[in-house]
N, C-alpha and C. Protein backbone atom coordinates (compact mmCIF):
# COMPACT_ATOMS: atom_id res chain seq x y z
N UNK A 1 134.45 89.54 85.14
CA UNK A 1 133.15 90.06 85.55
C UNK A 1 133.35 90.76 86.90
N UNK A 2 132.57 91.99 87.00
CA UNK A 2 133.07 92.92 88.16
C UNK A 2 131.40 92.64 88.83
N UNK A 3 131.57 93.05 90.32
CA UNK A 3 130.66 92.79 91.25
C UNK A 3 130.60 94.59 91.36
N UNK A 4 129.09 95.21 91.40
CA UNK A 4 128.98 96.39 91.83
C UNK A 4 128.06 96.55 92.74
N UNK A 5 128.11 97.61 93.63
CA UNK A 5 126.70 98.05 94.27
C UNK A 5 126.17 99.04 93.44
N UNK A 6 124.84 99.18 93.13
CA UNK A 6 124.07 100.43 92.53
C UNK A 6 124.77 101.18 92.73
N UNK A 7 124.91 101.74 94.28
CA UNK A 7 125.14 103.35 94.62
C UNK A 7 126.65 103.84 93.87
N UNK A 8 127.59 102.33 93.49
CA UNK A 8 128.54 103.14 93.25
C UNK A 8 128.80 102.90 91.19
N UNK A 9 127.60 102.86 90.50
CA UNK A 9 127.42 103.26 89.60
C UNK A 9 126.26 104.41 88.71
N UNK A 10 126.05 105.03 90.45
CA UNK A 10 124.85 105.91 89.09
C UNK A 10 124.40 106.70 90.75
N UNK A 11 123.64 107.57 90.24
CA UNK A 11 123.49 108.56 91.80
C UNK A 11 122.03 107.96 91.83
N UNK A 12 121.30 107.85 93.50
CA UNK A 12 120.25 107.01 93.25
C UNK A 12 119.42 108.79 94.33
N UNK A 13 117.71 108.85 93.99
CA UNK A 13 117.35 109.96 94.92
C UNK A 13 116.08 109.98 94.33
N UNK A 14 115.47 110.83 94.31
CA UNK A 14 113.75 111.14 94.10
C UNK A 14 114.19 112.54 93.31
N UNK A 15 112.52 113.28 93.51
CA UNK A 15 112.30 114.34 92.41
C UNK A 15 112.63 115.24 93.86
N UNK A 16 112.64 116.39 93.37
CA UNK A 16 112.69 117.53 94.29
C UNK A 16 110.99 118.08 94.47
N UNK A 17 110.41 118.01 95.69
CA UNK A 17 108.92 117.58 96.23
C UNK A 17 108.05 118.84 95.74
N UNK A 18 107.12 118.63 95.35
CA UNK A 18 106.22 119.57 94.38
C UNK A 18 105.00 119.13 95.50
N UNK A 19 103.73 120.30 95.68
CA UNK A 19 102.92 120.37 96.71
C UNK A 19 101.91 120.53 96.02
N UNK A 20 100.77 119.44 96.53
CA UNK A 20 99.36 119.19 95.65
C UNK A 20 98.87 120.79 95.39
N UNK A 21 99.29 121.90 95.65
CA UNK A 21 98.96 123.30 95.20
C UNK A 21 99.83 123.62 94.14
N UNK A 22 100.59 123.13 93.74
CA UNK A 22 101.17 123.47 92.48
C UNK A 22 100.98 122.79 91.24
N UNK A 23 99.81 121.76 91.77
CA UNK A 23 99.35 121.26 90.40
C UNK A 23 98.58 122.11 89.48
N UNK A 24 98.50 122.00 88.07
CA UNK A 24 98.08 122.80 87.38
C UNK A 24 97.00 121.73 86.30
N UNK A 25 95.97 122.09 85.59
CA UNK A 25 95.48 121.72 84.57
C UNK A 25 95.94 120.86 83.41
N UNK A 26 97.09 122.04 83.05
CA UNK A 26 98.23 121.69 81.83
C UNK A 26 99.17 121.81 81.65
N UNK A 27 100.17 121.83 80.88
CA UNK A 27 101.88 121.57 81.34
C UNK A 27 102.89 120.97 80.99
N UNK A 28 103.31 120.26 81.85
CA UNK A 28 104.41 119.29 82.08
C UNK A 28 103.94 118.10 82.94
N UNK A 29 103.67 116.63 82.05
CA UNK A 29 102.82 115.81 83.20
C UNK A 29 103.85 115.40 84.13
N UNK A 30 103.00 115.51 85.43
CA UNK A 30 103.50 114.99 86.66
C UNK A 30 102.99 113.75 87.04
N UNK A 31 103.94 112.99 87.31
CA UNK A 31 103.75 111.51 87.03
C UNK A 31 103.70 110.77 88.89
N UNK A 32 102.84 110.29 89.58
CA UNK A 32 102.97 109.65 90.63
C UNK A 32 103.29 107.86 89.85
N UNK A 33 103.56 107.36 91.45
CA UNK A 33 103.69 105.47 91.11
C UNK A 33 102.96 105.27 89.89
N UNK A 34 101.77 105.51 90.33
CA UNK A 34 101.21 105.05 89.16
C UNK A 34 101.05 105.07 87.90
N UNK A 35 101.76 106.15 87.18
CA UNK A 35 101.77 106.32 86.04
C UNK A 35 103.14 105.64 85.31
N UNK A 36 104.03 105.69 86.21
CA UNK A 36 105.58 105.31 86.01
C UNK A 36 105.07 103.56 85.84
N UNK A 37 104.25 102.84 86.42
CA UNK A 37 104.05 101.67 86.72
C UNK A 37 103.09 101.46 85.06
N UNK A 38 102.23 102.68 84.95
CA UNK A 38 101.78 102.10 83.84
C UNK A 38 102.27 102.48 82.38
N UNK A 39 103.49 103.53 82.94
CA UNK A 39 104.66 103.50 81.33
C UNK A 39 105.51 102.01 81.29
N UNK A 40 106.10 101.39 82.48
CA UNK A 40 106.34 100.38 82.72
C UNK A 40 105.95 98.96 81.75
N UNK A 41 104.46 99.31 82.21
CA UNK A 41 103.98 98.23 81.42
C UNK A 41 103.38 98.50 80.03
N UNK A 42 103.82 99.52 79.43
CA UNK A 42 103.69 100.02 78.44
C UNK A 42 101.94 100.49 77.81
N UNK A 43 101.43 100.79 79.20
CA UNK A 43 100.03 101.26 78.70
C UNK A 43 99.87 102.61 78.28
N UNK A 44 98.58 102.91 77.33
CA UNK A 44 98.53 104.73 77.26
C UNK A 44 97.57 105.40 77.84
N UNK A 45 98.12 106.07 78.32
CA UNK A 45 96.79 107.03 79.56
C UNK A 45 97.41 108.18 79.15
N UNK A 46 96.48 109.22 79.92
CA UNK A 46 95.96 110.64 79.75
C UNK A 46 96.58 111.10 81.34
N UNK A 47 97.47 111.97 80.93
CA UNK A 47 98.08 112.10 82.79
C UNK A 47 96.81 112.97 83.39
N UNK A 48 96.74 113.11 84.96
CA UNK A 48 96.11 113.13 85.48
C UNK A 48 96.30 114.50 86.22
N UNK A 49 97.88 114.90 86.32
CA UNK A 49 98.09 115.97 87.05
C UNK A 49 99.59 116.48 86.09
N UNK A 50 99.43 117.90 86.66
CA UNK A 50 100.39 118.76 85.29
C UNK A 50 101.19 119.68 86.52
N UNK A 51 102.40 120.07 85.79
CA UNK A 51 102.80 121.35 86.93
C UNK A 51 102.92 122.24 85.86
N UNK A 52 102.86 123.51 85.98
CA UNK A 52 103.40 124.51 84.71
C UNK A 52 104.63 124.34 84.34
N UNK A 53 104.67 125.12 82.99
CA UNK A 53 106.16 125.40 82.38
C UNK A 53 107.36 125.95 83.18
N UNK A 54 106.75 127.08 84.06
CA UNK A 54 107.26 127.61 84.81
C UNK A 54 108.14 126.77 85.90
N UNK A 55 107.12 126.48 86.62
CA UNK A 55 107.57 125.55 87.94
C UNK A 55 108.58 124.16 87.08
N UNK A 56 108.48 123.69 86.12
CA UNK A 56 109.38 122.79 85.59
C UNK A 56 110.54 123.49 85.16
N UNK A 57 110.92 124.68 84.78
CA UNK A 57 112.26 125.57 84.43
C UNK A 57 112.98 125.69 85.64
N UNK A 58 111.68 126.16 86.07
CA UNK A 58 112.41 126.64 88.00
C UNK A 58 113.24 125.39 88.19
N UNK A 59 112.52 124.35 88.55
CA UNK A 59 113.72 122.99 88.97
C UNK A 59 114.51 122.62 88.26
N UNK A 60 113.88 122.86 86.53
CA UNK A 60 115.67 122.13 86.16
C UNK A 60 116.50 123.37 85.85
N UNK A 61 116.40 124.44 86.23
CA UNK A 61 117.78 125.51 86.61
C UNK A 61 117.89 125.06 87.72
N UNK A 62 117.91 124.65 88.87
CA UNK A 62 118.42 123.94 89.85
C UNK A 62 118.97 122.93 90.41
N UNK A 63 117.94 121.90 89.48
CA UNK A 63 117.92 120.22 89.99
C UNK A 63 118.26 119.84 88.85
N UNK A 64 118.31 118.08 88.88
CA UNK A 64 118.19 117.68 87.56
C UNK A 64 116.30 117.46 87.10
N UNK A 65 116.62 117.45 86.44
CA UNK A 65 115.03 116.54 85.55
C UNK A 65 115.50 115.32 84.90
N UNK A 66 114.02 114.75 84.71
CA UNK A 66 114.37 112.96 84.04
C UNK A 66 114.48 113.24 82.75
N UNK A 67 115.76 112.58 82.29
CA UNK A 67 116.29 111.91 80.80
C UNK A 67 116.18 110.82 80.22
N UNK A 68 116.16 110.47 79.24
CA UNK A 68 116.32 109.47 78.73
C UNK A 68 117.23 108.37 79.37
N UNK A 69 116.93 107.30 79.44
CA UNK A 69 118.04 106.63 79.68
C UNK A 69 118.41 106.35 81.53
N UNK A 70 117.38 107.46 82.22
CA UNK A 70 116.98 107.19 83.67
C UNK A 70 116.28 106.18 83.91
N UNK A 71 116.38 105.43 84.95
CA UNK A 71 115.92 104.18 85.30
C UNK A 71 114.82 105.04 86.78
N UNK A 72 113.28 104.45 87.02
CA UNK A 72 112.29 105.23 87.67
C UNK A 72 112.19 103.69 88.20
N UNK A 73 111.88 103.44 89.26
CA UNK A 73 111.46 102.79 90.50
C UNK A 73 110.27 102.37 91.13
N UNK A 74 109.14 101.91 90.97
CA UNK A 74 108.15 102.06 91.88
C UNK A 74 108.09 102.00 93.17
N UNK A 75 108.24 102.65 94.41
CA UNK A 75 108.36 102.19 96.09
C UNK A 75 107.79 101.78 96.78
N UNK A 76 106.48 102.19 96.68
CA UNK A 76 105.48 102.02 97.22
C UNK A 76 104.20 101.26 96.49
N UNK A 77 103.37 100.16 97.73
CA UNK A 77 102.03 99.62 97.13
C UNK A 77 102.43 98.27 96.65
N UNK A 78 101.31 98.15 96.12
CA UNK A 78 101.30 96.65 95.46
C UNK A 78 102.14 95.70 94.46
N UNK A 79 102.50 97.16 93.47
CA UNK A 79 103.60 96.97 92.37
C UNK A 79 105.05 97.93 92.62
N UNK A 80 105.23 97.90 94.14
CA UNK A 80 106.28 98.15 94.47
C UNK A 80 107.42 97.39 93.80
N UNK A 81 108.45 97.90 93.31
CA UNK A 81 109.55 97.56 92.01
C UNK A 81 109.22 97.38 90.51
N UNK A 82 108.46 97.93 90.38
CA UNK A 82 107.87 97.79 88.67
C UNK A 82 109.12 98.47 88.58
N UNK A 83 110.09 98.73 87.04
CA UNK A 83 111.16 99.31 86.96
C UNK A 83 110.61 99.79 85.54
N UNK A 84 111.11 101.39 85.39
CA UNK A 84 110.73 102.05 83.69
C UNK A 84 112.38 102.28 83.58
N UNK A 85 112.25 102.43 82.14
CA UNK A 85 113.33 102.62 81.95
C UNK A 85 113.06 104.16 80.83
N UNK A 86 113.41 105.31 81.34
CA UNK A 86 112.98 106.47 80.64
C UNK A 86 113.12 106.73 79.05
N UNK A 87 112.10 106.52 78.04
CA UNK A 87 112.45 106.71 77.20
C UNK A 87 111.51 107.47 76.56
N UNK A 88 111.43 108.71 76.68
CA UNK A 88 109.76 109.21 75.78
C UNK A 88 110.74 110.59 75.64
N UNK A 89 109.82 111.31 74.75
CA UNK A 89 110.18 111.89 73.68
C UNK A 89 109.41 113.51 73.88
N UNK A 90 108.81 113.23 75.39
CA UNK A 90 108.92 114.94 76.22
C UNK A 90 109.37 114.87 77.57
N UNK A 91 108.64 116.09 78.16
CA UNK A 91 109.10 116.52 79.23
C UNK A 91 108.32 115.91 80.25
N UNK A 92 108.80 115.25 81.56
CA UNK A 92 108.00 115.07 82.15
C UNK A 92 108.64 115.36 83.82
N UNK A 93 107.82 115.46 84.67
CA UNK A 93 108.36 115.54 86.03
C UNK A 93 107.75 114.21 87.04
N UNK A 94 108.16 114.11 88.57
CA UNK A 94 107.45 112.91 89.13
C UNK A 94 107.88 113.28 90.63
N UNK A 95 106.59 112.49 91.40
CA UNK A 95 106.11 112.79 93.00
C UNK A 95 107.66 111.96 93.70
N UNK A 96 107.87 113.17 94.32
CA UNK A 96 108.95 112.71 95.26
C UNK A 96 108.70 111.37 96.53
N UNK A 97 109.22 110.61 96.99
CA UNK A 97 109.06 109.50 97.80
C UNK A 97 108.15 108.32 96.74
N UNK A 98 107.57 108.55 95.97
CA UNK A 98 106.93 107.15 95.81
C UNK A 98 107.54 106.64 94.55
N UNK A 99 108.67 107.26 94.28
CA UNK A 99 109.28 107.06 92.75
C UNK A 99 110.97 106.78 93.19
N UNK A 100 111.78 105.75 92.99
CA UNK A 100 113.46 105.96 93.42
C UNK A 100 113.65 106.02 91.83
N UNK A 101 114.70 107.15 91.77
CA UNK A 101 115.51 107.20 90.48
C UNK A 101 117.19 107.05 90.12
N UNK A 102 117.23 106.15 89.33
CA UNK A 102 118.71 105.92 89.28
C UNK A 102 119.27 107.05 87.58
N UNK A 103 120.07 107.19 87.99
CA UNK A 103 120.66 108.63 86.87
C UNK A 103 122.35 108.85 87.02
N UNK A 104 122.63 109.72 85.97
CA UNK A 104 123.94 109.70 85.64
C UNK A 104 125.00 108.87 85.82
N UNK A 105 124.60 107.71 85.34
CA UNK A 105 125.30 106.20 85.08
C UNK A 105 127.02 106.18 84.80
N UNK A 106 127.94 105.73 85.48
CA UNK A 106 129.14 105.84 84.92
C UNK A 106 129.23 104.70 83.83
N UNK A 107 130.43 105.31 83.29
CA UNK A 107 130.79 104.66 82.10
C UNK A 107 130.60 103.24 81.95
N UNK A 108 131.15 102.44 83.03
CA UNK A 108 131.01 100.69 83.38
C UNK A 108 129.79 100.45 83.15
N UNK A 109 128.93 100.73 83.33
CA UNK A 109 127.59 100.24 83.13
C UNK A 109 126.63 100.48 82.43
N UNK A 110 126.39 99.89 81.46
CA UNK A 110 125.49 100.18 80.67
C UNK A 110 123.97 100.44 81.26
N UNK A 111 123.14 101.65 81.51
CA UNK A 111 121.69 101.54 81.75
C UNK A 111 120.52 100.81 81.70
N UNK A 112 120.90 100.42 80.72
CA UNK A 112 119.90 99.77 79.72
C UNK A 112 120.31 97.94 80.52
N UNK A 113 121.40 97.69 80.40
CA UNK A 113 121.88 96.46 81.38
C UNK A 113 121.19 96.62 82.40
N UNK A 114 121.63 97.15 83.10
CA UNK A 114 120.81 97.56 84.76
C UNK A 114 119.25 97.00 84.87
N UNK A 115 118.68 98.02 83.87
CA UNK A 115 117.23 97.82 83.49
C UNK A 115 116.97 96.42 83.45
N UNK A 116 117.22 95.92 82.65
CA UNK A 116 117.07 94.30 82.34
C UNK A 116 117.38 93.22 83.39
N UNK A 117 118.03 93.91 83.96
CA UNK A 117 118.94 92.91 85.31
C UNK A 117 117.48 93.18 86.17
N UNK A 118 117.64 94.27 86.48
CA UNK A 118 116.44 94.53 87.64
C UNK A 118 115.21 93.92 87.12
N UNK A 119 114.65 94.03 85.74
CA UNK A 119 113.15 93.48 85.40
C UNK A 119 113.54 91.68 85.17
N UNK A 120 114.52 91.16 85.93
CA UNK A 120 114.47 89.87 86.04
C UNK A 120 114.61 89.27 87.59
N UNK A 121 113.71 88.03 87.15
CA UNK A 121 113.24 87.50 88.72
C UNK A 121 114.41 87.65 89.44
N UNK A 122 115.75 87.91 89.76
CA UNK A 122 117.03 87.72 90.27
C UNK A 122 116.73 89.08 90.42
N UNK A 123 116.63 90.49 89.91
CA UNK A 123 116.82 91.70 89.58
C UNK A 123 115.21 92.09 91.39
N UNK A 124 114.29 91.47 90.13
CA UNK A 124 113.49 92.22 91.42
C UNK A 124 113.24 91.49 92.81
N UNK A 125 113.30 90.05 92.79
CA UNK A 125 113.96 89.48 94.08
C UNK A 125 114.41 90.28 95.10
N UNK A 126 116.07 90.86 94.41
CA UNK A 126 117.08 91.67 95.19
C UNK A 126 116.26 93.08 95.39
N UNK A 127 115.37 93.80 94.60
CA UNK A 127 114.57 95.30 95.31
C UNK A 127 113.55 94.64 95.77
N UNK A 128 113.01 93.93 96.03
CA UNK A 128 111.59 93.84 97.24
C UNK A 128 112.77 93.12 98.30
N UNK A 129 113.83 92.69 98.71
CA UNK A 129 114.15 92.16 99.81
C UNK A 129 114.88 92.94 100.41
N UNK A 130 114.46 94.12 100.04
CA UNK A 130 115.68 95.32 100.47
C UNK A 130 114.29 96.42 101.30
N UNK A 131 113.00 95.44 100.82
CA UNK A 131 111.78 96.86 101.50
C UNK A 131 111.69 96.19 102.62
N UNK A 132 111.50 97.73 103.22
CA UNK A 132 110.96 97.59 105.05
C UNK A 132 109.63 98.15 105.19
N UNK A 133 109.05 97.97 106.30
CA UNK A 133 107.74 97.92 106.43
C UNK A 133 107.20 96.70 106.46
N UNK A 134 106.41 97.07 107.60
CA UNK A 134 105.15 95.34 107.28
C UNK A 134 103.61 95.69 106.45
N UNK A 135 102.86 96.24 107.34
CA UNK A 135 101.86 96.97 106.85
C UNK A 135 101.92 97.92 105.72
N UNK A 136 103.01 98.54 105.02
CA UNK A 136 102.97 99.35 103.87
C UNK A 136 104.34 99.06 103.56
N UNK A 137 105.29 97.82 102.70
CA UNK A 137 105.89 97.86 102.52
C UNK A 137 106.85 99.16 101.27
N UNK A 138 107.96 99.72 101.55
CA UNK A 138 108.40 100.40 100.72
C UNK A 138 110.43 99.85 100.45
N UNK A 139 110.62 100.25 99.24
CA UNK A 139 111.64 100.41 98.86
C UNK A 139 112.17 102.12 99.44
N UNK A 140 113.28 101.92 99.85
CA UNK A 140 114.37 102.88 100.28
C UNK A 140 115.73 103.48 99.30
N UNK A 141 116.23 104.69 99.37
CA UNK A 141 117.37 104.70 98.56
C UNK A 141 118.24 104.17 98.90
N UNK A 142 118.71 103.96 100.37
CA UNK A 142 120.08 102.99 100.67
C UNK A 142 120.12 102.28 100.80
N UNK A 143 118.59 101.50 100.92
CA UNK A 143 118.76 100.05 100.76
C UNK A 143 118.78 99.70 99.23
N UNK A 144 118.64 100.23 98.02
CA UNK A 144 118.71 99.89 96.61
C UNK A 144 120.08 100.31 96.49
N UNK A 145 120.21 101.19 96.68
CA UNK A 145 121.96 101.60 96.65
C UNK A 145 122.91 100.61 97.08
N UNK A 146 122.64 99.85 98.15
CA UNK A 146 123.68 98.47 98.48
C UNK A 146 123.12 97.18 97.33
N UNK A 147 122.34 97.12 96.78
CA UNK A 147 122.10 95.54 95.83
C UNK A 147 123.04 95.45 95.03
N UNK A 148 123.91 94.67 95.04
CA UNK A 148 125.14 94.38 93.90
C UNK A 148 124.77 93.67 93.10
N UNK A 149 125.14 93.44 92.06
CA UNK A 149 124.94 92.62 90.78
C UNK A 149 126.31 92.67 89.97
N UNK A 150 126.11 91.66 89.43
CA UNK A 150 127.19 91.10 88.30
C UNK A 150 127.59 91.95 87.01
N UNK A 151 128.70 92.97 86.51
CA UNK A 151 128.45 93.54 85.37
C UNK A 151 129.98 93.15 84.54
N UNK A 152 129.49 92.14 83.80
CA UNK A 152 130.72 92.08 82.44
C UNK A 152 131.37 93.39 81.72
N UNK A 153 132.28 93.34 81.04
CA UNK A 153 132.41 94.44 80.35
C UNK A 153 131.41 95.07 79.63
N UNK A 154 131.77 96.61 79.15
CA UNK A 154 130.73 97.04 78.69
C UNK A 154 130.58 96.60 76.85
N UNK A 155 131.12 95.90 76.32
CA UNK A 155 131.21 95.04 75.01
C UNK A 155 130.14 94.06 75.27
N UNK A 156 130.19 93.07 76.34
CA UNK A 156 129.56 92.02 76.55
C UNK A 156 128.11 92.78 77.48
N UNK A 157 128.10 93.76 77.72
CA UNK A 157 126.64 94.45 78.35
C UNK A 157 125.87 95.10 76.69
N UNK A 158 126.59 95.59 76.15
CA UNK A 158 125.65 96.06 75.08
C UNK A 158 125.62 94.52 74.30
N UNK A 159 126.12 93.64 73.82
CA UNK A 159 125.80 92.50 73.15
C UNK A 159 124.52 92.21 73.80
N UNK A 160 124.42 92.02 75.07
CA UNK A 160 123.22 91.37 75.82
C UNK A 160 121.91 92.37 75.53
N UNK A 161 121.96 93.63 75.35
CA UNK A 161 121.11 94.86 75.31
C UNK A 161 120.85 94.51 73.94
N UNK A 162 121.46 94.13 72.94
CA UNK A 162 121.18 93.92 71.27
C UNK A 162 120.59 92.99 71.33
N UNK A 163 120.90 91.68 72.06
CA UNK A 163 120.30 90.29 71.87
C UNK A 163 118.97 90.69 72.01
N UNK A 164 118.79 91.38 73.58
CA UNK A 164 117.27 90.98 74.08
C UNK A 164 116.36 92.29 73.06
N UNK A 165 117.02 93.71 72.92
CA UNK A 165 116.45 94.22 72.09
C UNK A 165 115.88 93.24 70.59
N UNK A 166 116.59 92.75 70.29
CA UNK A 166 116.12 91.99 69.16
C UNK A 166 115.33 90.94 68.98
N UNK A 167 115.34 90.16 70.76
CA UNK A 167 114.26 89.12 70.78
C UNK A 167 113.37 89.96 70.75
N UNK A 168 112.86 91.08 71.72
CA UNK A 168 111.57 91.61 71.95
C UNK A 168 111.11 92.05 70.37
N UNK A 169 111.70 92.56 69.52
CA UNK A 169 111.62 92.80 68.27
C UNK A 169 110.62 91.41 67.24
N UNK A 170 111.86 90.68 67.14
CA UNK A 170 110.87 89.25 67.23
C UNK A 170 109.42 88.89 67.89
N UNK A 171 109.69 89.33 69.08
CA UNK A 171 108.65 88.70 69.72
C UNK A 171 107.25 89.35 69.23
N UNK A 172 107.73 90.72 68.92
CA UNK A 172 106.31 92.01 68.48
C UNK A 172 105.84 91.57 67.08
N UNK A 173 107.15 91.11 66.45
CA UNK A 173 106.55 90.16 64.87
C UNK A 173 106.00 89.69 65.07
N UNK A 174 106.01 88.15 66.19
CA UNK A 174 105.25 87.46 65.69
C UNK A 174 103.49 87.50 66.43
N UNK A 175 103.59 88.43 67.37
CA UNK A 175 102.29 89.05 67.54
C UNK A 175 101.48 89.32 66.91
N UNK A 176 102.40 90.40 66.15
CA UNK A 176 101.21 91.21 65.11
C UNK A 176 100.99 90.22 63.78
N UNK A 177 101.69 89.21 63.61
CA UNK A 177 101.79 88.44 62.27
C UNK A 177 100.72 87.09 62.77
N UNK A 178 100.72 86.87 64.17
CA UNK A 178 99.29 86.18 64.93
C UNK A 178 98.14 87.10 64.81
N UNK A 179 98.50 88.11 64.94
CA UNK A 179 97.04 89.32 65.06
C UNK A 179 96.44 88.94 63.26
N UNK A 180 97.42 89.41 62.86
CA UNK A 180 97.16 89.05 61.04
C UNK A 180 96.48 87.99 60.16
N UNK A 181 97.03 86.75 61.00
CA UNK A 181 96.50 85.54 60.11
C UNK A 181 95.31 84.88 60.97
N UNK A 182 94.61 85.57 62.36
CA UNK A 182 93.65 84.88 63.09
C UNK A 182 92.54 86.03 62.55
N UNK A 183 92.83 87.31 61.81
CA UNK A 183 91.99 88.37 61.21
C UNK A 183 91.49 87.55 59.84
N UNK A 184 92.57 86.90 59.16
CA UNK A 184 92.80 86.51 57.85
C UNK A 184 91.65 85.43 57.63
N UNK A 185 92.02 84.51 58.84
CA UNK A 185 90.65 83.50 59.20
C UNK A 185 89.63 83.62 59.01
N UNK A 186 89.23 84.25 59.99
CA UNK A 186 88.01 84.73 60.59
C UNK A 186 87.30 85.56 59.15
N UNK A 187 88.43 86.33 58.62
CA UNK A 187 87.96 87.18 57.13
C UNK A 187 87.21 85.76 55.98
N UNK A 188 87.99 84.31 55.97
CA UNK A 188 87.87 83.17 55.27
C UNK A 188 86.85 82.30 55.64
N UNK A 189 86.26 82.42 56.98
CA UNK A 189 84.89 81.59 57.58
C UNK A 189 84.16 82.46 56.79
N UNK A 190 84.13 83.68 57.31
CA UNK A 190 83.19 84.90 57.10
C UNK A 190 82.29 84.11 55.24
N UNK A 191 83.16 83.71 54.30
CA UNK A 191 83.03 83.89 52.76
C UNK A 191 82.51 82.04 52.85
């Protein structure tokens, strides 16, 4: 088992800073804390602010843009360290400073590991004890960039990524199969 710091498995930084005048109507949603916090927790909302097509080409001929498989940060506020793990199926952009992003992952480490490490009490422990500030605490890039953690090979990181993928799998069964038979009930008083 190898000991790493973040910074020296994946490049850690923000968005390249977009100015409340370049918001647009419609677009490409532009995502502040808060929206990243509520993909996080897997809610569905209606974004709130857009940049054009345009202004999103412009940066990613320049910059990168978020991929799949990017790990998004919350920094700031109350739910400072909520952790997303990028997985949606458009385009999206996000507010520079209130978002840390971890991206282009080397080989050793599985993403998806990372993710899981961080959304555990040990994981986010280590990012809120890394924020400064009293009155408005925030997460920093070099202070997330030094948190080391434990990473097994990458055989024994995807086993762990299958396991828990498959509990959560389970776990959504037996939800909806509770949703089912307390409907089923309630359908059997009803008669």
């Amino acid at each position: 088992m190898n000991i790493f710091s973040i910074k020296n498995i994946c490049k850690i930084g923000s968005s390249k800073r977009i100015f409340a005048s370049e918001y647009t109507k419609k677009g490409i949603p532009f995502f502040r804390s808060t929206e990243v916090i509520e993909l996080a927790n897997k809610k569905t909302f209606i974004p709130d602010y857009y940049i054009s097509e345009n202004k999103y080409s412009e940066i990613a001929q320049k910059f990168p843009v978020p991929q799949n498989s990017d790990i998004l940060i919350a920094a700031i506020g109350a739910n400072m360290g909520t952790v997303y793990f990028v997985n949606l199926n458009y385009k999206f952009y996000f507010k520079d400073g209130n978002v840390i992003w971890l991206r282009e992952f080397e080989n050793t480490v599985n993403p998806k590991y990372l993710y899981y490490w961080l959304t555990t009490q040990k994981g986010y422990k280590e990012l809120c004890n890394t924020a400064i500030g009293s009155a408005q605490r925030a997460l920093t890039i070099d202070k997330i960039g030094n948190i080391k953690f434990k990473v097994p090979n990458t055989n024994v990181q995807q086993h762990i990524v299958d396991i828990i993928a498959y509990l959560k799998f389970l776990l959504l069964s037996l939800l909806i199969l509770d949703f089912l038979l307390i409907n089923l009930l309630v359908h059997l008083i009803q008669f």
